[in-house]
Protein backbone atom coordinates (compact mmCIF):
# COMPACT_ATOMS: atom_id res chain seq x y z
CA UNK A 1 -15.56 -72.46 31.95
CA UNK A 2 -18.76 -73.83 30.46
CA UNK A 3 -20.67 -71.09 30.65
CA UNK A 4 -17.96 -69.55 29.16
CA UNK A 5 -18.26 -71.31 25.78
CA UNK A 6 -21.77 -71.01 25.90
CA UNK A 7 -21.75 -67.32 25.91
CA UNK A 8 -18.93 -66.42 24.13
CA UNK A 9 -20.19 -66.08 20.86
CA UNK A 10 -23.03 -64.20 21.41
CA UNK A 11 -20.83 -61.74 23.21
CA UNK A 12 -18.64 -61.52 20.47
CA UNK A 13 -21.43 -60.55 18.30
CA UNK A 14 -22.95 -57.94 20.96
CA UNK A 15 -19.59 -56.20 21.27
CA UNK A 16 -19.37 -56.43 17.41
CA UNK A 17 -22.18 -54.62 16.76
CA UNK A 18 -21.36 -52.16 19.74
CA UNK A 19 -18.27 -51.52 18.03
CA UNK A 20 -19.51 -51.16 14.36
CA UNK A 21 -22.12 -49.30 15.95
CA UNK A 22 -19.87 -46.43 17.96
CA UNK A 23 -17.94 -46.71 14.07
CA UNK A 24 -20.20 -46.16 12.28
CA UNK A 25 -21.64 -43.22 14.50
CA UNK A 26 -18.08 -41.26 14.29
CA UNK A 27 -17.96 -41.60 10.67
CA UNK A 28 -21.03 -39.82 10.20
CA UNK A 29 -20.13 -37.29 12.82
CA UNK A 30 -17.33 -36.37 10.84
CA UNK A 31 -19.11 -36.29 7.55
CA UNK A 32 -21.38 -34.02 8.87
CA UNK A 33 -18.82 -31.73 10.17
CA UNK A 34 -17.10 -32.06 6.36
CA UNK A 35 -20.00 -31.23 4.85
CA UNK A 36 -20.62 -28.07 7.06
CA UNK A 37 -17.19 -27.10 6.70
CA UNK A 38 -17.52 -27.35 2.77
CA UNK A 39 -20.67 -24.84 2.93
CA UNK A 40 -19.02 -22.87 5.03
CA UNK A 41 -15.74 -22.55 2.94
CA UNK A 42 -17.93 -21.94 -0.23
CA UNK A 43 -19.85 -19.13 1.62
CA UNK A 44 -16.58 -17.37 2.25
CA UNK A 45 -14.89 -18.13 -0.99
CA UNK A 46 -17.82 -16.73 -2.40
CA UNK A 47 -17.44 -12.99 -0.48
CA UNK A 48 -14.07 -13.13 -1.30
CA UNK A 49 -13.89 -13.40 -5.21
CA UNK A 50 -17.24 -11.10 -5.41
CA UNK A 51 -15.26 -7.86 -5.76
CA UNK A 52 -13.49 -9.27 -8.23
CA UNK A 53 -16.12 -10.37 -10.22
CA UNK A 54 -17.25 -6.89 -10.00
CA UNK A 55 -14.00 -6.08 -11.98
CA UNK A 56 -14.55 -8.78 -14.53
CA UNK A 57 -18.14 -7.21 -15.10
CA UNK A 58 -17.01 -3.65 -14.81
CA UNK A 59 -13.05 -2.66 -16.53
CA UNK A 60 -13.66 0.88 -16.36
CA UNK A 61 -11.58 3.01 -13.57
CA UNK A 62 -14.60 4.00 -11.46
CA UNK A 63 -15.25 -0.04 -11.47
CA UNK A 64 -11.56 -1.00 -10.47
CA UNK A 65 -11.86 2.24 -8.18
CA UNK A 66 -15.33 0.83 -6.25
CA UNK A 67 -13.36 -2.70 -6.14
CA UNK A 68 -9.98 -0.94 -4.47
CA UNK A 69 -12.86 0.00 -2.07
CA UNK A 70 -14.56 -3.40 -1.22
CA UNK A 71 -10.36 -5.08 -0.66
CA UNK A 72 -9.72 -2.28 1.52
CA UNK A 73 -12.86 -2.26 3.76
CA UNK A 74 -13.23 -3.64 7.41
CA UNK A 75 -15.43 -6.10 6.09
CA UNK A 76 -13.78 -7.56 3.62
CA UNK A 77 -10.67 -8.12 5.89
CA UNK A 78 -12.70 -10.22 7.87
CA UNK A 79 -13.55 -12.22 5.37
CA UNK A 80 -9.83 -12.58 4.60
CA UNK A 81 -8.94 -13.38 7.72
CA UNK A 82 -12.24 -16.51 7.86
CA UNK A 83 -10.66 -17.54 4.67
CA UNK A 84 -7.24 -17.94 6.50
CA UNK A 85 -8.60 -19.91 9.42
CA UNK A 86 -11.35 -22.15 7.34
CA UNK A 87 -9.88 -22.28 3.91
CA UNK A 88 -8.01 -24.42 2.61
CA UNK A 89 -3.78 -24.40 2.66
CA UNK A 90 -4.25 -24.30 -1.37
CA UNK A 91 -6.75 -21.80 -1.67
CA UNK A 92 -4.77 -19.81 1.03
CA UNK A 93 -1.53 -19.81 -1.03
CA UNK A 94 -3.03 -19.00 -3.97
CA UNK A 95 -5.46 -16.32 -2.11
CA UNK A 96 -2.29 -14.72 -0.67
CA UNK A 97 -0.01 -14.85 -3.77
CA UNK A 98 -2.74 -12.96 -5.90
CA UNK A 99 -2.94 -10.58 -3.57
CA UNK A 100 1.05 -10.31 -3.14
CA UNK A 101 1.69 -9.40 -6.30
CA UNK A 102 -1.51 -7.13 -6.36
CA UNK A 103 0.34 -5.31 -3.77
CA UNK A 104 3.27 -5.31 -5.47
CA UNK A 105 1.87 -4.28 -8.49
CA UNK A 106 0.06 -1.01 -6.90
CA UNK A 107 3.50 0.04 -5.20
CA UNK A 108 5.32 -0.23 -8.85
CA UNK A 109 2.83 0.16 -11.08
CA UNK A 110 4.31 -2.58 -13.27
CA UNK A 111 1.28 -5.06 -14.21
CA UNK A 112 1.75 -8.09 -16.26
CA UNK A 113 -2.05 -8.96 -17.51
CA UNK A 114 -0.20 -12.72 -18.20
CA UNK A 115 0.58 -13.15 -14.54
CA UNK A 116 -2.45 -11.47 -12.66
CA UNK A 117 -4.64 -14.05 -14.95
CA UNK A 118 -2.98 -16.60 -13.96
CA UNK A 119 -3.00 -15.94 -10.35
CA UNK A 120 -6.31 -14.96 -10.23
CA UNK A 121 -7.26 -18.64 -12.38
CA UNK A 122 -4.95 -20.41 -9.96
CA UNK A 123 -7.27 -19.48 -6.92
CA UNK A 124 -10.33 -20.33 -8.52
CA UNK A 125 -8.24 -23.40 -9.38
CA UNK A 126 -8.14 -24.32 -5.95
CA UNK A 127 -11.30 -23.34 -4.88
CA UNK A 128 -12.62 -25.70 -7.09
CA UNK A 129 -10.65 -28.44 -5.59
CA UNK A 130 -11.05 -27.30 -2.14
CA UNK A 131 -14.81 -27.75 -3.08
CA UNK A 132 -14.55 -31.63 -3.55
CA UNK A 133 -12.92 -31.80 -7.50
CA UNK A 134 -10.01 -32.77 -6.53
CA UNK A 135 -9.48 -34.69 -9.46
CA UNK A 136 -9.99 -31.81 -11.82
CA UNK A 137 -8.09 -31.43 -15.03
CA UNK A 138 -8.83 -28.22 -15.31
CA UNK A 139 -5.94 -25.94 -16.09
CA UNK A 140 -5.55 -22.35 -14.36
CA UNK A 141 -6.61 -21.04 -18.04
CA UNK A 142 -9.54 -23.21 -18.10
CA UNK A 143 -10.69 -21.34 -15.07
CA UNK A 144 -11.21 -18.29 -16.91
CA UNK A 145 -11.94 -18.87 -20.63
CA UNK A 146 -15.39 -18.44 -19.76
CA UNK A 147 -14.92 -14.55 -18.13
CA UNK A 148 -12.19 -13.95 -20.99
CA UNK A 149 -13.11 -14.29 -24.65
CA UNK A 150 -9.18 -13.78 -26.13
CA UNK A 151 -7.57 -15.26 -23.56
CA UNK A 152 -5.76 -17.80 -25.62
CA UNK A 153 -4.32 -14.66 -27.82
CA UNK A 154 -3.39 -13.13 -24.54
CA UNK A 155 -1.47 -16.19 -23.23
CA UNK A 156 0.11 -16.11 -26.55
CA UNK A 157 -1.43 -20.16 -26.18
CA UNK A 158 -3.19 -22.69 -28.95
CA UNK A 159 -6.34 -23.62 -27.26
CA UNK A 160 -5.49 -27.54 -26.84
């Protein structure tokens, strides 16, 4: 019982630092996987708003033609379907409800500008969050005053 007392301290310390130790290891382990999962997310969100950037840079129909193209193409659906197994559940909504009513849109050819911008800056809404500003207080408008020089007329909005 002696020896007991004697060494129970310095045990306590040993399997204190063991366990801080194996801790300390896991949380780094997992940051590391974050932070891969972050670049990897970004890579992908990347490939899929590029066609649409393509639109924002080119309005004419042979632009919004070659985009049609780039949605449509093997490639791109794999990207959509990374995005649905590494994205985020946000980004994923908003990914599928832009593309919802794009596909509703094409089948009645009925178009409101309003709601396609604000789909389109509720994704890269999310994206941004997804990205680690989650504290953003960004608006969905925000998102796209810089690709959109009347969109405040457009939204029928006072810029705040």
């Amino acid at each position: 019982m002696n020896w007991l007392q004697a060494l129970g301290p310095s045990l306590l310390i040993v399997l204190g630092g063991l366990l801080t130790w194996i801790i300390k290891s896991r949380i780094e382990e997992l940051r590391a996987i974050e932070e891969k999962l972050r670049e990897t997310r970004s890579e992908i969100y990347s490939q899929i708003l590029a066609p649409y950037i393509s639109l924002f840079s080119d309005l004419s129909p042979e632009g919004q033609a070659r985009v049609a193209v780039i949605i449509t193409s093997e490639e791109y659906r794999k990207t959509a379907i990374d995005l649905a197994l590494l994205g985020s559940d946000e980004v994923i909504q908003a990914y599928n409800s832009l593309m919802s009513y794009a596909f509703q849109t094409e089948a009645t050819g009925n178009l409101d500008p309003k709601e396609m911008m604000r789909l389109w800056g509720r994704m890269l809404l999310e994206i941004r969050r997804s990205l680690g500003n989650k504290k953003t207080k960004l608006s969905e408008l925000d998102m796209l005053r810089a690709m959109i020089k009347d969109i405040d007329s457009l939204q029928g909005q006072k810029r705040s």
